[in-house]
Protein backbone atom coordinates (compact mmCIF):
# COMPACT_ATOMS: atom_id res chain seq x y z
CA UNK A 1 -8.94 -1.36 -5.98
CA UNK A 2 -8.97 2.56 -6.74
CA UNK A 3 -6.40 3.29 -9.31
CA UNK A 4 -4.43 5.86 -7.59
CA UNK A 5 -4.55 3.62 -4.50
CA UNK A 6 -3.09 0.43 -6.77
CA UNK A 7 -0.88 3.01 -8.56
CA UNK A 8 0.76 4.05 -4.79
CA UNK A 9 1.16 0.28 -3.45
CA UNK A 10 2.38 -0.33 -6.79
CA UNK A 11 5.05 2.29 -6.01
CA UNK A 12 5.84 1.86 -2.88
CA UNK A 13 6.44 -2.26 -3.16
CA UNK A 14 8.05 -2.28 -6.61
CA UNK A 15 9.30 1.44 -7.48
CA UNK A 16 13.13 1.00 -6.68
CA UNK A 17 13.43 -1.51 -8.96
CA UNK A 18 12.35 1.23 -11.77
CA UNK A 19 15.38 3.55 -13.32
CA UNK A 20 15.87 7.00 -11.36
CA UNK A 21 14.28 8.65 -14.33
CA UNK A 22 11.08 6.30 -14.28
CA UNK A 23 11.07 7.06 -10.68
CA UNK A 24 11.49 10.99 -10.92
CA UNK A 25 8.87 11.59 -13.89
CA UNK A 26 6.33 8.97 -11.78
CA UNK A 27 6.58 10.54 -8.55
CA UNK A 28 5.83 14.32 -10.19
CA UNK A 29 2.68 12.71 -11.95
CA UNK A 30 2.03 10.32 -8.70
CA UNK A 31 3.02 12.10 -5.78
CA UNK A 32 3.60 15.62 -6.96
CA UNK A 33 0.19 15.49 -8.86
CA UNK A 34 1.91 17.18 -11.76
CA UNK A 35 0.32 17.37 -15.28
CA UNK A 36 1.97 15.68 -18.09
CA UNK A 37 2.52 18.97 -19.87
CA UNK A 38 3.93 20.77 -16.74
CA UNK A 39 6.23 17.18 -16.64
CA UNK A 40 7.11 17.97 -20.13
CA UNK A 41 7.99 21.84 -19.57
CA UNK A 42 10.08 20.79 -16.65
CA UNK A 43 12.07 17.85 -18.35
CA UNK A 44 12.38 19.26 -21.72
CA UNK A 45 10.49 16.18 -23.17
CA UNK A 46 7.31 15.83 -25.30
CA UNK A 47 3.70 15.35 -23.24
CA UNK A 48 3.17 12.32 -25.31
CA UNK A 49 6.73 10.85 -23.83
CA UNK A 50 5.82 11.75 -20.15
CA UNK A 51 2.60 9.86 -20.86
CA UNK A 52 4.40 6.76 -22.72
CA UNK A 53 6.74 6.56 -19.60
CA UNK A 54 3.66 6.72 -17.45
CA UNK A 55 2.06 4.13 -18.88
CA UNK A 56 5.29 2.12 -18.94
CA UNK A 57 6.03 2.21 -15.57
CA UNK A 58 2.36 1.29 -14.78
CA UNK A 59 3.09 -1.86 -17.27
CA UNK A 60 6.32 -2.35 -15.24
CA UNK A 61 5.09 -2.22 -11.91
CA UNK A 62 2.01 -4.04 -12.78
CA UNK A 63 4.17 -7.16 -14.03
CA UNK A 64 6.10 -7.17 -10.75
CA UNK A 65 3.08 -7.19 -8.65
CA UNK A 66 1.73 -10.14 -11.11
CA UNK A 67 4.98 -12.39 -10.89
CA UNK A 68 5.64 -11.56 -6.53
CA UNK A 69 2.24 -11.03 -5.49
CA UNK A 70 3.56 -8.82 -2.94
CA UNK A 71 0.93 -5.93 -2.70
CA UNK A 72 -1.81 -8.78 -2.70
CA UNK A 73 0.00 -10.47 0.58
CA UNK A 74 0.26 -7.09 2.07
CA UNK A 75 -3.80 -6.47 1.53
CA UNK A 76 -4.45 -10.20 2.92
CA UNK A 77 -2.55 -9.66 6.12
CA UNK A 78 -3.70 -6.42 6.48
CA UNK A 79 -7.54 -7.20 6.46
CA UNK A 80 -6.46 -10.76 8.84
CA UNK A 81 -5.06 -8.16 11.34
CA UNK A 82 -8.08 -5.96 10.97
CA UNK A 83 -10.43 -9.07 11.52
CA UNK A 84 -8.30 -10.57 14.38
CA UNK A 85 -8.37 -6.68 15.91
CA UNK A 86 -12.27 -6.96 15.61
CA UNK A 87 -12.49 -10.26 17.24
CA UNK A 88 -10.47 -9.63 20.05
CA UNK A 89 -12.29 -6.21 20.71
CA UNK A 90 -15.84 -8.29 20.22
CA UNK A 91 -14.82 -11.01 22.83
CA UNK A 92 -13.67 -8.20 25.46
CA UNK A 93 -16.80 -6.21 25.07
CA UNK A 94 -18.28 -9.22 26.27
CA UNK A 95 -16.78 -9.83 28.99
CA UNK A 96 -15.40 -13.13 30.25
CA UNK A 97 -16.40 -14.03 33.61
CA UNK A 98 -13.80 -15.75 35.76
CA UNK A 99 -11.48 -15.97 33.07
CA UNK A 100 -9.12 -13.24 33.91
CA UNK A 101 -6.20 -14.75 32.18
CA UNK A 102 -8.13 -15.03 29.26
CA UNK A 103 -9.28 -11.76 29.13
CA UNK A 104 -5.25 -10.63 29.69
CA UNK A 105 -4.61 -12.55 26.98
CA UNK A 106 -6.89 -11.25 24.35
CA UNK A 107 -6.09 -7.46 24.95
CA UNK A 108 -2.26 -8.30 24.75
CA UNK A 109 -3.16 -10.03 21.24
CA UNK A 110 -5.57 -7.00 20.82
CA UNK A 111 -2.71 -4.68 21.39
CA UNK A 112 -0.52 -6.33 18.88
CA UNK A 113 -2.64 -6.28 16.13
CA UNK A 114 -3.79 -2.98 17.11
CA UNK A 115 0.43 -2.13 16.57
CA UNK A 116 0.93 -4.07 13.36
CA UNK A 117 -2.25 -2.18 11.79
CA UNK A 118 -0.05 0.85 12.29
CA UNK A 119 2.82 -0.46 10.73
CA UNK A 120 0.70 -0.86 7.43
């Protein structure tokens, strides 16, 4: 997984449960694409804190992910929806003679995994 990519899931799952500092100083460096010295100007801190507080939350969020898994689950049912998506678009590009019903079927469950792909 790309680092920033990990870094943002990371976040996003697990980043309440860091302090409202932890979360402020992350989201410049994350989000905001700060520098760690342009952190430090703005904060009144050293560089080598903003980076130590980096790193911890990192550590922090890492450890969550390890212990709930969450991020993982969210990947898994993510590509399952993107496979079941591809399936159901396969088997209606093929058509299904005299199965009408069938065919109904597959582009309602087409639809809804087309919806929940969205929602991630």
């Amino acid at each position: 997984m790309d680092k920033l990519y990990e870094q943002t899931m990371l976040y996003d799952f697990y980043g309440e449960l860091l302090t409202e500092h932890q979360r402020s100083v992350y989201e410049d460096a994350l989000y905001r694409d700060m520098s760690l010295g342009e952190i430090a100007q703005e904060r009144g801190i050293s560089r080598q804190g903003v980076h130590d507080l980096i790193r911890r939350c990192d550590k922090i969020l890492q450890e969550y992910e390890n212990k709930l898994h969450l991020v993982e689950r969210f990947d898994r049912a993510k590509r399952t929806v993107a496979e079941i998506e591809r399936l159901t678009a396969e088997t209606e590009n093929q058509g299904i003679d005299g199965c009408g019903s069938m065919k109904k079927r597959l582009q309602t469950v087409r639809k809804l995994s087309l919806e929940l792909l969205k929602e991630f």
